[in-house]
N, C-alpha and C. Protein backbone atom coordinates (compact mmCIF):
# COMPACT_ATOMS: atom_id res chain seq x y z
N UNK A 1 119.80 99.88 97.16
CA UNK A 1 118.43 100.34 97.42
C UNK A 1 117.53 99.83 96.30
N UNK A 2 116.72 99.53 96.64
CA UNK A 2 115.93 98.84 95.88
C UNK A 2 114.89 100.14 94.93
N UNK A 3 114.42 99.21 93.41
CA UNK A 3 113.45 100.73 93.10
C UNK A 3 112.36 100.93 93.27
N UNK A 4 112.13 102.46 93.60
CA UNK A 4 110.62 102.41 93.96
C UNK A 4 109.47 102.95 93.02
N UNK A 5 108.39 103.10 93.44
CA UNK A 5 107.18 103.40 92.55
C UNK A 5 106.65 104.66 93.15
N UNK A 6 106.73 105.82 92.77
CA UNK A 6 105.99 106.67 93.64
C UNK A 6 104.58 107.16 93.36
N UNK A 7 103.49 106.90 94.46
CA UNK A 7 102.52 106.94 94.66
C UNK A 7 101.91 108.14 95.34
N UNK A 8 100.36 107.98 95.28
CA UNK A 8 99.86 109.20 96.15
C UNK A 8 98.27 108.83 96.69
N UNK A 9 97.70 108.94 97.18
CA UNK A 9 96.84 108.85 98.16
C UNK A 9 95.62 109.46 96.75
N UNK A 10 94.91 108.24 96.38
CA UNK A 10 93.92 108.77 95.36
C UNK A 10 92.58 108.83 95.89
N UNK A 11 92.20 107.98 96.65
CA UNK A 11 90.70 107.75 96.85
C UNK A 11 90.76 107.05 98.31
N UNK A 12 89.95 107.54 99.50
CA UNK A 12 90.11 106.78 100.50
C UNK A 12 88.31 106.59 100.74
N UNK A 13 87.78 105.50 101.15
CA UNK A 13 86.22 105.24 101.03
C UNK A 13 85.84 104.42 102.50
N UNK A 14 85.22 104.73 103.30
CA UNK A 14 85.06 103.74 104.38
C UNK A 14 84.34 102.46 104.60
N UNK A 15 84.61 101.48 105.06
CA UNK A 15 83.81 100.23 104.86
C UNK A 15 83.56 99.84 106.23
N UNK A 16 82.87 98.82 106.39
CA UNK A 16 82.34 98.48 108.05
C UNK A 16 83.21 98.11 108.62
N UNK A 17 84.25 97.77 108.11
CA UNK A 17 85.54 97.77 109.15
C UNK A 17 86.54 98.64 109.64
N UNK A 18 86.88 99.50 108.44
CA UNK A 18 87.60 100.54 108.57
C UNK A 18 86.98 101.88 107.55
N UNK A 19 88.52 101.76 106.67
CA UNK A 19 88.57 102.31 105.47
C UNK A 19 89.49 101.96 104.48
N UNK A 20 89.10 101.67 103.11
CA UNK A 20 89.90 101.14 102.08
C UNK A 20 90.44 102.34 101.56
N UNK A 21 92.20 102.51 101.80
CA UNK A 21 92.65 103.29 101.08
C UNK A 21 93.56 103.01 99.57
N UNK A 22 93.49 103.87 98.36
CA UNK A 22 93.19 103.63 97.48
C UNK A 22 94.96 104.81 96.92
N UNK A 23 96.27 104.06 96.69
CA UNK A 23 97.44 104.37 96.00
C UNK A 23 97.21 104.46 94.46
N UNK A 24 97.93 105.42 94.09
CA UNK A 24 97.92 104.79 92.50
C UNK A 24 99.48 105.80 92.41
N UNK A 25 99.36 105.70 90.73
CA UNK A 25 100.78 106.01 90.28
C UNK A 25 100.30 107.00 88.92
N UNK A 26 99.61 106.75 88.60
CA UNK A 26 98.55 107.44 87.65
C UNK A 26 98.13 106.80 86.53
N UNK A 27 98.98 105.27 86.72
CA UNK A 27 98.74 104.22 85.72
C UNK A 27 97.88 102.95 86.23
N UNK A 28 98.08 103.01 87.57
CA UNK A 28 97.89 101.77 88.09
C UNK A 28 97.03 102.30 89.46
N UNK A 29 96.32 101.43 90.22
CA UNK A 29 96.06 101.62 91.33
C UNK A 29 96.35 100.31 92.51
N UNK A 30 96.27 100.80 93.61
CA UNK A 30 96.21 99.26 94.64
C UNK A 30 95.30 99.70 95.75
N UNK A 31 95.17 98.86 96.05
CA UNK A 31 94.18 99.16 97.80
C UNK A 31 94.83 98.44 98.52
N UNK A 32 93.98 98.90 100.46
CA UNK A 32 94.22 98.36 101.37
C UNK A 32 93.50 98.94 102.42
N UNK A 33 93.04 98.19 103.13
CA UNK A 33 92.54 98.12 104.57
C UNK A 33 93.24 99.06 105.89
N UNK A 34 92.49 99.84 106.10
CA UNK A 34 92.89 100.98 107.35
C UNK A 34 91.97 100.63 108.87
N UNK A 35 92.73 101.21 109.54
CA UNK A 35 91.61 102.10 110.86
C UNK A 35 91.23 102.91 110.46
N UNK A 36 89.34 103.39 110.95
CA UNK A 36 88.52 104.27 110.10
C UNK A 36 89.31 105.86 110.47
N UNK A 37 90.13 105.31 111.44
CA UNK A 37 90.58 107.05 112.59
C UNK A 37 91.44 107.98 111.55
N UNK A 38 92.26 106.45 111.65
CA UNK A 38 93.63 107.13 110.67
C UNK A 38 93.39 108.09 108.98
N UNK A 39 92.07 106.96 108.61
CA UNK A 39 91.82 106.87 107.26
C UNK A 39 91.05 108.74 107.17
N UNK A 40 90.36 108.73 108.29
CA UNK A 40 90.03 110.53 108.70
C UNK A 40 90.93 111.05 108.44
N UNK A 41 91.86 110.80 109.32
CA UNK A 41 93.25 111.72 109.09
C UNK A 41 94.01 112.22 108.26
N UNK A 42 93.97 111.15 107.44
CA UNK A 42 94.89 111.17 105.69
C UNK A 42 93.67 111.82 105.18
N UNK A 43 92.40 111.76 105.83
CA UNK A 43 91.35 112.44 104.62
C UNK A 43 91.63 114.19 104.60
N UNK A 44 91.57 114.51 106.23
CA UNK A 44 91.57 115.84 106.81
C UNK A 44 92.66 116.32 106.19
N UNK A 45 93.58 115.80 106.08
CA UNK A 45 95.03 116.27 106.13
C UNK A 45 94.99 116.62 104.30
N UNK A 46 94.55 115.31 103.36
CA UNK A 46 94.50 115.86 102.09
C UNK A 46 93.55 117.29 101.45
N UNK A 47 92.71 116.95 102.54
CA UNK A 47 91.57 118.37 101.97
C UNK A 47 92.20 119.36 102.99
N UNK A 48 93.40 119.93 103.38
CA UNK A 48 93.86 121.19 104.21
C UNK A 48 93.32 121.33 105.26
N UNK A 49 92.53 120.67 105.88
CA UNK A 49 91.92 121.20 107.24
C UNK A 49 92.72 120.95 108.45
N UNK A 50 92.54 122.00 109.35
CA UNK A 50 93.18 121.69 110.47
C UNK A 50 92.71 121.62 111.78
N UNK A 51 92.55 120.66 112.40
CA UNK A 51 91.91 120.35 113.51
C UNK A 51 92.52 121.65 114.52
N UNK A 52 91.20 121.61 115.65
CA UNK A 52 91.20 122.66 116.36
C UNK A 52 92.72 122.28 117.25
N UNK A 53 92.83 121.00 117.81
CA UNK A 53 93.49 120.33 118.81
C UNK A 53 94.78 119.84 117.74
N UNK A 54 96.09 119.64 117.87
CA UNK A 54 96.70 118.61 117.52
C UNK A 54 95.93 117.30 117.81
N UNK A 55 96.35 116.39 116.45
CA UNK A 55 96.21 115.17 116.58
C UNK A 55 97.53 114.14 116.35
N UNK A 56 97.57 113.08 116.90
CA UNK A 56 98.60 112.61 117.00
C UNK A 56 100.07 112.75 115.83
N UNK A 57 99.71 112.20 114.87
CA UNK A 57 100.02 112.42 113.59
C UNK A 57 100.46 113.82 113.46
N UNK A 58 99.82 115.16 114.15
CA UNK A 58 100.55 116.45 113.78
C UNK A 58 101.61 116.69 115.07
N UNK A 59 101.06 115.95 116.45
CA UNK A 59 102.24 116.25 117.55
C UNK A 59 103.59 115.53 117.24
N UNK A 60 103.59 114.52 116.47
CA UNK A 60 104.24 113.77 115.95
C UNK A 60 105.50 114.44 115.03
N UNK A 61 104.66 114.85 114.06
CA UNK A 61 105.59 115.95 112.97
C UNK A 61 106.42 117.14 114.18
N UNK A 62 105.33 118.04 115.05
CA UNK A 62 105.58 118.98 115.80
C UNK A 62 107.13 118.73 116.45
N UNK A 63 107.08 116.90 117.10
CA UNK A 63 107.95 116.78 117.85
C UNK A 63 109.17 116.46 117.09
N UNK A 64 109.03 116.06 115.89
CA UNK A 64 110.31 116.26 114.97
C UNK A 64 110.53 117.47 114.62
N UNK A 65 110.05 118.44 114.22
CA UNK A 65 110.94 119.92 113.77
C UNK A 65 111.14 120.38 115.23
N UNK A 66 110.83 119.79 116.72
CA UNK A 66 111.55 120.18 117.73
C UNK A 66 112.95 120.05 117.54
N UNK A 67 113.05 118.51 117.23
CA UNK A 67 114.16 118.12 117.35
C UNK A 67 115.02 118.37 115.98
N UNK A 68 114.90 118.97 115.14
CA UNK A 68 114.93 119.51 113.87
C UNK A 68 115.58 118.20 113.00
N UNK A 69 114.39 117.16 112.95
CA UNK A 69 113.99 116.66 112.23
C UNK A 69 112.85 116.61 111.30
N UNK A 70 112.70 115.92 110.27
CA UNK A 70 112.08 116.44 109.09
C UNK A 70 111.55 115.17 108.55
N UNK A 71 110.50 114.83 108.27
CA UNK A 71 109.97 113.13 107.22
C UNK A 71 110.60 113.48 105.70
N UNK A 72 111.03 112.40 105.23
CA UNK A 72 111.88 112.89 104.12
C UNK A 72 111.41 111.59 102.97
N UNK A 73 110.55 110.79 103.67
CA UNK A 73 109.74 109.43 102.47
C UNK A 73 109.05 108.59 103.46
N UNK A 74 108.19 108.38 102.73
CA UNK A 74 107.61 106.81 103.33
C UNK A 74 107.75 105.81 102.43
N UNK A 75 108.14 104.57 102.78
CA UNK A 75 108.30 103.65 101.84
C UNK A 75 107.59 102.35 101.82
N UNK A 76 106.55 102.04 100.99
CA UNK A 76 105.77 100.33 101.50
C UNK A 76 106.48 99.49 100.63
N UNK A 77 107.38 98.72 101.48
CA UNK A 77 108.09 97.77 101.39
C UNK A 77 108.29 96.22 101.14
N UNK A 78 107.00 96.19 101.96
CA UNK A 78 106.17 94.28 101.77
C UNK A 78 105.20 93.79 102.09
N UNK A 79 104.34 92.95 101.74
CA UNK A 79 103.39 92.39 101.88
C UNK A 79 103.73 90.76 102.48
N UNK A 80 102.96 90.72 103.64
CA UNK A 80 103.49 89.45 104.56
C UNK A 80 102.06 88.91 104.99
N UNK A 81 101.18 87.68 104.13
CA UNK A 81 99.95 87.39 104.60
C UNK A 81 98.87 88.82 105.22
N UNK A 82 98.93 89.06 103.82
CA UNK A 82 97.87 90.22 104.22
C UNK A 82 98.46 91.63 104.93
N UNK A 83 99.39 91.24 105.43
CA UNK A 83 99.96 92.53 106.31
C UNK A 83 100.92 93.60 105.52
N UNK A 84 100.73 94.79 104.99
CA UNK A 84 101.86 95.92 104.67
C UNK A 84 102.55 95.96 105.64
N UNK A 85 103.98 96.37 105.00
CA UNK A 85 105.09 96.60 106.11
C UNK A 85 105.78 98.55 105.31
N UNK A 86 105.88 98.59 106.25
CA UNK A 86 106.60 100.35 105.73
C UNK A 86 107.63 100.59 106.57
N UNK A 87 108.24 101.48 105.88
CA UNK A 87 109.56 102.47 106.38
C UNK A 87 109.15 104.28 106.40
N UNK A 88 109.62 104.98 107.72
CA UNK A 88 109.57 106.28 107.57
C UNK A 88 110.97 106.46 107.83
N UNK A 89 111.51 107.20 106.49
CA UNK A 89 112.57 108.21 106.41
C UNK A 89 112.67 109.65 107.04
N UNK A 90 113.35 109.25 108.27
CA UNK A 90 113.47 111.29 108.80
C UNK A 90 114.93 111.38 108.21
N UNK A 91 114.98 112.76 108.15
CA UNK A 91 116.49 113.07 108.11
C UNK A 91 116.46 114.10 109.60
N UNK A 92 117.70 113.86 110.34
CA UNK A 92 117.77 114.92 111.26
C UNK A 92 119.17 115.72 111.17
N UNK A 93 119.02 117.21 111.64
CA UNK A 93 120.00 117.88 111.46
C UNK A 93 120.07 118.76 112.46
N UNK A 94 120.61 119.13 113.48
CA UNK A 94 120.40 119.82 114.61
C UNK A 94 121.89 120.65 115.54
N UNK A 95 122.07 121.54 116.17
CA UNK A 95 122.85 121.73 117.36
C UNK A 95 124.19 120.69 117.49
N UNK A 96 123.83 119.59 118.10
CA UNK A 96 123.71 118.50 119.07
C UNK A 96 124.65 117.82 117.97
N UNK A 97 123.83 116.90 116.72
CA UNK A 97 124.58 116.17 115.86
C UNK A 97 124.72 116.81 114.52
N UNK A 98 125.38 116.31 113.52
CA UNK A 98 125.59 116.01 112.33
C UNK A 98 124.77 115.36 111.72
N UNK A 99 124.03 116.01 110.19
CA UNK A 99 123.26 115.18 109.60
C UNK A 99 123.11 113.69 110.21
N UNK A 100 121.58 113.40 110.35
CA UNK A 100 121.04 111.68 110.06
C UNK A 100 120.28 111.56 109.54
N UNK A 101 120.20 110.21 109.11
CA UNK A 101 119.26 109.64 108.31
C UNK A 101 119.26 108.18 108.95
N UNK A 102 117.58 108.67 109.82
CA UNK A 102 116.90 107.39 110.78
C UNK A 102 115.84 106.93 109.63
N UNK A 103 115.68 105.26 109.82
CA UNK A 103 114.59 104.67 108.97
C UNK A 103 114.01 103.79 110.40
N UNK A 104 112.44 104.25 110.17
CA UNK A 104 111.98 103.60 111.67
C UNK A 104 111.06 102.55 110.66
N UNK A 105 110.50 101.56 111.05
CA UNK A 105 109.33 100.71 110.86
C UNK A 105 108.16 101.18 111.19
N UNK A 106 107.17 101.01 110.52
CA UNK A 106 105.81 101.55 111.14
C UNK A 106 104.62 101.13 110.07
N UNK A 107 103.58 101.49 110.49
CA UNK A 107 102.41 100.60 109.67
C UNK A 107 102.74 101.78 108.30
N UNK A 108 101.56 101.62 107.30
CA UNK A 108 101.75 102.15 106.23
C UNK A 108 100.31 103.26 106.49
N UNK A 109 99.51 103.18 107.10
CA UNK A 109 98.73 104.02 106.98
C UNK A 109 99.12 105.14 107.87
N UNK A 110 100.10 105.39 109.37
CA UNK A 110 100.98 106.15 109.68
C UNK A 110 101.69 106.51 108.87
N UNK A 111 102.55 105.79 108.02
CA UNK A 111 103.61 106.57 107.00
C UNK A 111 102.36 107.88 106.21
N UNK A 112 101.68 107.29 105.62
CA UNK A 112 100.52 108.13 104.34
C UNK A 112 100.30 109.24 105.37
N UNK A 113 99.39 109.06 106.73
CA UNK A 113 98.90 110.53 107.57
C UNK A 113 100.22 111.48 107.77
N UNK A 114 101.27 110.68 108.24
CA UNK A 114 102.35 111.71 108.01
C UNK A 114 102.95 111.87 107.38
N UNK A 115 103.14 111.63 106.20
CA UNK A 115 103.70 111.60 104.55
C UNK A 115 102.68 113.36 103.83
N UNK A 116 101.74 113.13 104.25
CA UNK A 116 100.63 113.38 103.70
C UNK A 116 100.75 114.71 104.14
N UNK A 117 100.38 115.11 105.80
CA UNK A 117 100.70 116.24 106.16
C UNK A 117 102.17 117.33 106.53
N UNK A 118 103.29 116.19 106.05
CA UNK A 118 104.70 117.05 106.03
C UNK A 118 104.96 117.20 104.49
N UNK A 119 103.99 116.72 103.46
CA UNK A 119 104.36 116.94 102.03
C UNK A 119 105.53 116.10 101.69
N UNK A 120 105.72 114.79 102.36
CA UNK A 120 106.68 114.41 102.18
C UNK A 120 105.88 113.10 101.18
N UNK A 121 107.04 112.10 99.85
CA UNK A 121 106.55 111.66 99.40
C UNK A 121 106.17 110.14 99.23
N UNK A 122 106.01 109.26 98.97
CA UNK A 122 105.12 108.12 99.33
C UNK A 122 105.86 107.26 97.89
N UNK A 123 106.03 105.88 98.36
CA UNK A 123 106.55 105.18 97.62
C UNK A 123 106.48 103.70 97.90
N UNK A 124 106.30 102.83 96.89
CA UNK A 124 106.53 101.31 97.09
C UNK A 124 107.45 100.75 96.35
N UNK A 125 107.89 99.34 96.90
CA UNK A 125 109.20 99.01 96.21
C UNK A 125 108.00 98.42 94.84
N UNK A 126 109.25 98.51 93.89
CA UNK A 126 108.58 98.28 92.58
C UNK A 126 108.29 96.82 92.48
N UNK A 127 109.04 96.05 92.75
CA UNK A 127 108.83 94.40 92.79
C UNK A 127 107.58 93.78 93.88
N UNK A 128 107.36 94.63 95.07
CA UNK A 128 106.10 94.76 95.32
C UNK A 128 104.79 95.25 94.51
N UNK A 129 105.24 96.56 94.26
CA UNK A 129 104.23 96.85 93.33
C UNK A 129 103.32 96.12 92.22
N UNK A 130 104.73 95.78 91.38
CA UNK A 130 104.44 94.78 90.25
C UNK A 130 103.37 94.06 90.65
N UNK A 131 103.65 93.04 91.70
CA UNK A 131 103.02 91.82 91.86
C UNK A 131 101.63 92.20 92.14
N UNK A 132 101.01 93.13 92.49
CA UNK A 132 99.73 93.40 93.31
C UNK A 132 98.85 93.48 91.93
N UNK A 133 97.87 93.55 91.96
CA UNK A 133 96.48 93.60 90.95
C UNK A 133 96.43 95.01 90.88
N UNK A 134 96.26 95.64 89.79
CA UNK A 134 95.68 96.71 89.55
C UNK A 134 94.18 96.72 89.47
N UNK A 135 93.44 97.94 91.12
CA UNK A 135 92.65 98.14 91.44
C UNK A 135 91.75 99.12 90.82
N UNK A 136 92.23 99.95 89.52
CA UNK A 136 92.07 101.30 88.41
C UNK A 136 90.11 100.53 88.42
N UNK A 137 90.05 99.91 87.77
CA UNK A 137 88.89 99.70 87.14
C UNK A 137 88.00 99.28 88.36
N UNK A 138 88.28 98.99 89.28
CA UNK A 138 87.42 99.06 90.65
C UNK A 138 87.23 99.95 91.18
N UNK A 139 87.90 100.94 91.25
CA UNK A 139 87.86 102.72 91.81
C UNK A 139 86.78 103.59 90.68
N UNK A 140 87.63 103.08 89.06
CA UNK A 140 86.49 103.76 88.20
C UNK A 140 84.96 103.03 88.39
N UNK A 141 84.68 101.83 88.59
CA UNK A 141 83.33 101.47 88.59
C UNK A 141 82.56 102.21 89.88
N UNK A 142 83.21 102.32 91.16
CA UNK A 142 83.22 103.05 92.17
C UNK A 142 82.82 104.73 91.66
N UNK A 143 83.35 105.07 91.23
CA UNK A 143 83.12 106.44 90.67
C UNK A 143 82.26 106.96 89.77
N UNK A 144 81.71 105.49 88.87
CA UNK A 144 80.84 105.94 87.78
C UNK A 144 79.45 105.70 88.51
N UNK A 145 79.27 104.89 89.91
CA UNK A 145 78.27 104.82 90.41
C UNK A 145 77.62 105.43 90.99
N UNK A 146 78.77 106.79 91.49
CA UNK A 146 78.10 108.11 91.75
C UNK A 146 78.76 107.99 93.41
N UNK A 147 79.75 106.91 94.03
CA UNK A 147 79.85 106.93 95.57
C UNK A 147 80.57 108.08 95.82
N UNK A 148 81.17 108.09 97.12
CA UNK A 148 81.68 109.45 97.55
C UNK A 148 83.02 109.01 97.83
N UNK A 149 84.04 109.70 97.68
CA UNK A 149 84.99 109.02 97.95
C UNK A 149 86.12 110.12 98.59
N UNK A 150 86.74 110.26 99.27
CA UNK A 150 87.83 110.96 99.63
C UNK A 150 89.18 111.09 99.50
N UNK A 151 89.88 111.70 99.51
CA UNK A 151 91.28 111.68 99.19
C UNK A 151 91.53 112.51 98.30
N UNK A 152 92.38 112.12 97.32
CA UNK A 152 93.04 112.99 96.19
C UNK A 152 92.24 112.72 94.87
């Protein structure tokens, strides 16, 4: 297994395309490019609110502790021409079977909305990490300018 970096959802800000969401480690930061929907979601979900309706992301969780499964990590794994790649870790334990441990593929801003609202925790491989630019001093210039920003 490779090592990871664990991260957390610091600052999410919307732009005319989406929303730039904003990882750090408490040393470092990185960004990346969202759907504005999702980027709500991870917002709602960090400030406790709870939508009147399930939203996907919570029927989602719902339909795993059906099946008494549980999110147990998200992992961002690689960068491929612009594109993040991620892993969600369930563990399942139920009736039926014997402990598992399923790793599905999925974007990274799904991993964060449901990372986010099962309290489960968030991570990149470190050799990814490494390589990326630290975004710290772009978030602080962001912040000293007075913008608004969401997240953690």
């Amino acid at each position: 297994m490779p090592e990871l970096v664990r991260v957390e959802p610091i600052a999410l800000l919307p732009t005319p395309a989406g929303c730039a969401v904003f990882l750090g480690d408490g040393k470092k930061s990185i960004v990346f490019y969202i759907d504005l929907a999702i980027g709500a979601s991870i917002n709602a979900a960090l400030a406790g609110e709870t939508p009147p309706r399930p939203l996907t992301h919570d029927l989602y969780l719902f339909t795993l502790e059906a099946f008494g499964a549980k999110v147990s990590r998200a992992i961002i794994v690689a960068l491929d021409r612009e594109i993040y790649y991620a892993r969600l870790i369930l563990e399942a334990e139920n009736e039926i079977m014997e402990r598992k441990i399923v790793e599905l593929d999925a974007r990274p801003s799904d991993c964060i909305a449901i990372a986010v609202r099962s309290g489960a925790p968030v991570f990149v491989v470190k050799d990814l990490w490494d390589s990326l630019d630290d975004m710290s001093s772009v978030l602080q210039d962001m912040k000293d300018k007075g913008m608004e920003l969401g997240g953690g």
